[in-house]
C-alpha atoms as a PDB file:
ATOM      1  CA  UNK A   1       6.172   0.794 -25.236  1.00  0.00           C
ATOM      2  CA  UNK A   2       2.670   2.098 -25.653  1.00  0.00           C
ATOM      3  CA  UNK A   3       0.197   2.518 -23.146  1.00  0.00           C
ATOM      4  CA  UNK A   4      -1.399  -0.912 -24.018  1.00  0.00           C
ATOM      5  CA  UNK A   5       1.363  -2.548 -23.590  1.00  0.00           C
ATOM      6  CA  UNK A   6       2.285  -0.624 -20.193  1.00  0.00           C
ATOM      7  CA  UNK A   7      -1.020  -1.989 -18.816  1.00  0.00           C
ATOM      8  CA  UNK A   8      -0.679  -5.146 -20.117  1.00  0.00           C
ATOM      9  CA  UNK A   9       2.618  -5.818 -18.821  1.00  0.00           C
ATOM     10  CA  UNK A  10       1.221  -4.052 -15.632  1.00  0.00           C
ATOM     11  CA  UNK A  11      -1.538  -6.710 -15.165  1.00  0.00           C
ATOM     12  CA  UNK A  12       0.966  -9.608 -16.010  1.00  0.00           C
ATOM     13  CA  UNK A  13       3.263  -8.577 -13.581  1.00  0.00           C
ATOM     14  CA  UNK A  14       0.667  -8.469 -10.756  1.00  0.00           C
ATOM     15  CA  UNK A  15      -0.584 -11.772 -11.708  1.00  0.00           C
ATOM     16  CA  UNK A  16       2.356 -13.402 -11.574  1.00  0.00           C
ATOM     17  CA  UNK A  17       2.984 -11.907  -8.321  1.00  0.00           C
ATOM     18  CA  UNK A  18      -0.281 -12.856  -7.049  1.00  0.00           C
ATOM     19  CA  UNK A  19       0.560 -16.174  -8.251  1.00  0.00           C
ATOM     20  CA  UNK A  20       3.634 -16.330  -6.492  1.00  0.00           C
ATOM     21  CA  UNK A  21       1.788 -14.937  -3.141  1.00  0.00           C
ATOM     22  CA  UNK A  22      -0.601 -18.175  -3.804  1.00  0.00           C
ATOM     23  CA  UNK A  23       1.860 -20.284  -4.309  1.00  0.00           C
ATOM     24  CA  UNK A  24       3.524 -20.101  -0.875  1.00  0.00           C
ATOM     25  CA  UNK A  25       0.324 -20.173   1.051  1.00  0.00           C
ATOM     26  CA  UNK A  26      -0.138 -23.598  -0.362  1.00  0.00           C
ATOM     27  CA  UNK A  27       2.727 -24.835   1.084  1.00  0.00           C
ATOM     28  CA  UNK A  28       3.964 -27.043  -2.466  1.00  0.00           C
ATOM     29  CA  UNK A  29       0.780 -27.088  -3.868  1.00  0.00           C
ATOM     30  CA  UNK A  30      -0.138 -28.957  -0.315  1.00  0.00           C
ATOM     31  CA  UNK A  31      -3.349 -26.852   0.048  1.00  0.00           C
ATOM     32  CA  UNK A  32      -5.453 -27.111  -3.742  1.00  0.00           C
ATOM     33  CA  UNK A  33      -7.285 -23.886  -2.938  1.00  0.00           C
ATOM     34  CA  UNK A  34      -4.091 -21.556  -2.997  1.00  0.00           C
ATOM     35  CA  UNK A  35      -2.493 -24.169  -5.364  1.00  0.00           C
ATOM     36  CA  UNK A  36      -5.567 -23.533  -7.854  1.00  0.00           C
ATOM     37  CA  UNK A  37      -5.222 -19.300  -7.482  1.00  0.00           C
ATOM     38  CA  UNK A  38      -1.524 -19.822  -8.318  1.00  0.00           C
ATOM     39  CA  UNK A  39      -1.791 -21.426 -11.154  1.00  0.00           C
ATOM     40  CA  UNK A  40      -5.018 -19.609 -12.559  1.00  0.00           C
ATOM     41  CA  UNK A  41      -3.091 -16.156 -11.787  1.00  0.00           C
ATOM     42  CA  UNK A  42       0.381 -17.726 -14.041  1.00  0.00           C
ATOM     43  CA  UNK A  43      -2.181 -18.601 -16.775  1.00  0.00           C
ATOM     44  CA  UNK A  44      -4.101 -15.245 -16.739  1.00  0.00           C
ATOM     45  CA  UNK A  45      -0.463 -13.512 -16.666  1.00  0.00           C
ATOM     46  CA  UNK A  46       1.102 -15.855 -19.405  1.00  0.00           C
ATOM     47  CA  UNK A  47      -1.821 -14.144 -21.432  1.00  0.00           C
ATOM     48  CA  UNK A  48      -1.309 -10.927 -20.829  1.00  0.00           C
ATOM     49  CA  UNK A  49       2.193 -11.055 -21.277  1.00  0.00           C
ATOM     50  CA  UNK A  50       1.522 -12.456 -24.212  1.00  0.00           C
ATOM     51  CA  UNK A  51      -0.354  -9.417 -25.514  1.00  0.00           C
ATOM     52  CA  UNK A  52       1.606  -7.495 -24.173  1.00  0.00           C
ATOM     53  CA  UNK A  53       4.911  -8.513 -26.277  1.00  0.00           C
ATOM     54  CA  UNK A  54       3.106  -7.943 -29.222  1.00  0.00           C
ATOM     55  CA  UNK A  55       3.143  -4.083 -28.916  1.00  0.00           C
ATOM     56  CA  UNK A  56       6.946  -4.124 -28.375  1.00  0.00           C
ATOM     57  CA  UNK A  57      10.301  -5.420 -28.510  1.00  0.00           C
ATOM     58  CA  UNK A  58      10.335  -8.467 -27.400  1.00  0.00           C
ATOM     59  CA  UNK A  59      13.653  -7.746 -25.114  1.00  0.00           C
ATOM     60  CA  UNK A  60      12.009  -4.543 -23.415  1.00  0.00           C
ATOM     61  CA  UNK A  61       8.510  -5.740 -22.472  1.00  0.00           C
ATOM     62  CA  UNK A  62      10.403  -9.014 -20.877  1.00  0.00           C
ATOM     63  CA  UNK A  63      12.721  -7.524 -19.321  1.00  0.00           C
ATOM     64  CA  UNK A  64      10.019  -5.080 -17.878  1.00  0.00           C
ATOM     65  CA  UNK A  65       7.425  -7.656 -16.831  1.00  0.00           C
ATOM     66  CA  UNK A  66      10.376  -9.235 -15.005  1.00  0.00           C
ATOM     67  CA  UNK A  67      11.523  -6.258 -13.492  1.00  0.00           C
ATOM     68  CA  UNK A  68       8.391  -5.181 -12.551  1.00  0.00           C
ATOM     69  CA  UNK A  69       7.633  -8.458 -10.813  1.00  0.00           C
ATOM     70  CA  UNK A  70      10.883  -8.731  -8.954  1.00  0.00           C
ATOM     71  CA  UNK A  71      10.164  -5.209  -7.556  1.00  0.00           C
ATOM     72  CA  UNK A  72       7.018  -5.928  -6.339  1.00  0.00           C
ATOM     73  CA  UNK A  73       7.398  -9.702  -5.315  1.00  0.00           C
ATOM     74  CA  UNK A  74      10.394  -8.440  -3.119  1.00  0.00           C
ATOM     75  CA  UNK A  75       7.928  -5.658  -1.495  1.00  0.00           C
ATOM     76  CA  UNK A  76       5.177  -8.248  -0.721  1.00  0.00           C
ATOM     77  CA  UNK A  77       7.319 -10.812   0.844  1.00  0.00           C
ATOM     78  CA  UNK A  78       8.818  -7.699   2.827  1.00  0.00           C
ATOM     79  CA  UNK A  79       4.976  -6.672   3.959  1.00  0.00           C
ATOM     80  CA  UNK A  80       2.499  -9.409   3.589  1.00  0.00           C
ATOM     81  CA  UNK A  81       5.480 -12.175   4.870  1.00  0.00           C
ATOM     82  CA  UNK A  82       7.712 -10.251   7.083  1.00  0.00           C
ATOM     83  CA  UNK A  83      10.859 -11.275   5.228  1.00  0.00           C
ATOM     84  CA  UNK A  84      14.484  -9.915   5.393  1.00  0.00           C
ATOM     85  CA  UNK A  85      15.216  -6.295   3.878  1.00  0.00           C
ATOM     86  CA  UNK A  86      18.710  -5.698   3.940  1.00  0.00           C
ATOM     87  CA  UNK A  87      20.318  -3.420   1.892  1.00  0.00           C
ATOM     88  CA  UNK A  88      21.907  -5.845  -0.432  1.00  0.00           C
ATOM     89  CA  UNK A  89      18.718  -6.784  -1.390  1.00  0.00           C
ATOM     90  CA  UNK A  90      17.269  -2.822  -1.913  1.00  0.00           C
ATOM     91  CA  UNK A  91      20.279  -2.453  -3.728  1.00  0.00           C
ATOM     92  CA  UNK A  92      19.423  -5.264  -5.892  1.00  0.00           C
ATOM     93  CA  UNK A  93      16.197  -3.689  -6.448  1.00  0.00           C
ATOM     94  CA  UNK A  94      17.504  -0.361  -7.222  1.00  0.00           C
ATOM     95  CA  UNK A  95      19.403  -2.288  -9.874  1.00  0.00           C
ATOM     96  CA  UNK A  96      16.380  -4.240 -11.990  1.00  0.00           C
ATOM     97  CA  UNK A  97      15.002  -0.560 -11.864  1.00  0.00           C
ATOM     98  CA  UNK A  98      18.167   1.308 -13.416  1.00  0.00           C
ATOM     99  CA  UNK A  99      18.716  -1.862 -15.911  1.00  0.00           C
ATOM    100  CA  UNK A 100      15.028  -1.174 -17.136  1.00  0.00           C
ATOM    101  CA  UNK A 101      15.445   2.859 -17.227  1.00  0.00           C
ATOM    102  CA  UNK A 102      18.388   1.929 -19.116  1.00  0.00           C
ATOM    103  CA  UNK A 103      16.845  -0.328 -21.484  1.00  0.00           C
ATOM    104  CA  UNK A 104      13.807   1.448 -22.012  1.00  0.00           C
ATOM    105  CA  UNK A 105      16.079   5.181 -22.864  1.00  0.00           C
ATOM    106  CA  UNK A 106      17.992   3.147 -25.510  1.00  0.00           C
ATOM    107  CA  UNK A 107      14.811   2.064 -27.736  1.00  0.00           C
ATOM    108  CA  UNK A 108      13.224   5.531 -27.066  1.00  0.00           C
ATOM    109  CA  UNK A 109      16.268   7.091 -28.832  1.00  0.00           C
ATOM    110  CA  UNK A 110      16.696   4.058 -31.295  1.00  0.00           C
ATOM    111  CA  UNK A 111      19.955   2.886 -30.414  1.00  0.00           C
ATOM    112  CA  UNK A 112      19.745  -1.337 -30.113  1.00  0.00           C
END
């Protein structure tokens, strides 16, 4: 992936994670304030998703935005909403990361 597409993927992966922070303080789109951020943030990361998979393989930068989200979704409901670590779930984690590394080594040395 190039560095475009690194940053890309970087700032749809923290959108859709800021979406996702949104979308639980507005309690089912109960609140339209939080409701509105979510879905503006989901948009905005759609986008640069979007760019993003044009600088790569289309199974690579997914697969990354995804993982990349997981990772950090899992760490802000861990800080910002005090839920459950247990080490299923950081196992789990160290998982998405390996399956990436793995991913990411194959197209570097051209295997697919």
């Amino acid at each position: 992936m190039s560095l475009s597409a690194v940053g890309l993927s970087l700032v749809a992966a923290l959108s859709f994670v800021a979406g996702g922070s949104f979308m639980k303080l507005s309690s089912g789109f109960a609140r339209p304030v939080p409701g509105a951020a979510a879905l503006a943030l989901f948009l905005g990361g759609a986008v640069a998703q979007t760019l993003a998979m044009k600088h790569g393989e289309m199974g690579v930068s997914y697969v990354f935005i995804l993982g990349l989200e997981a990772v950090l979704a899992f760490a802000i409901g861990a800080f910002l909403f005090r839920e459950n670590v247990s080490a299923a779930k950081l196992l789990g984690v160290a998982l998405i990361i390996g399956g990436f590394a793995l991913l990411h080594a194959s197209t570097a040395v051209g295997t697919h």
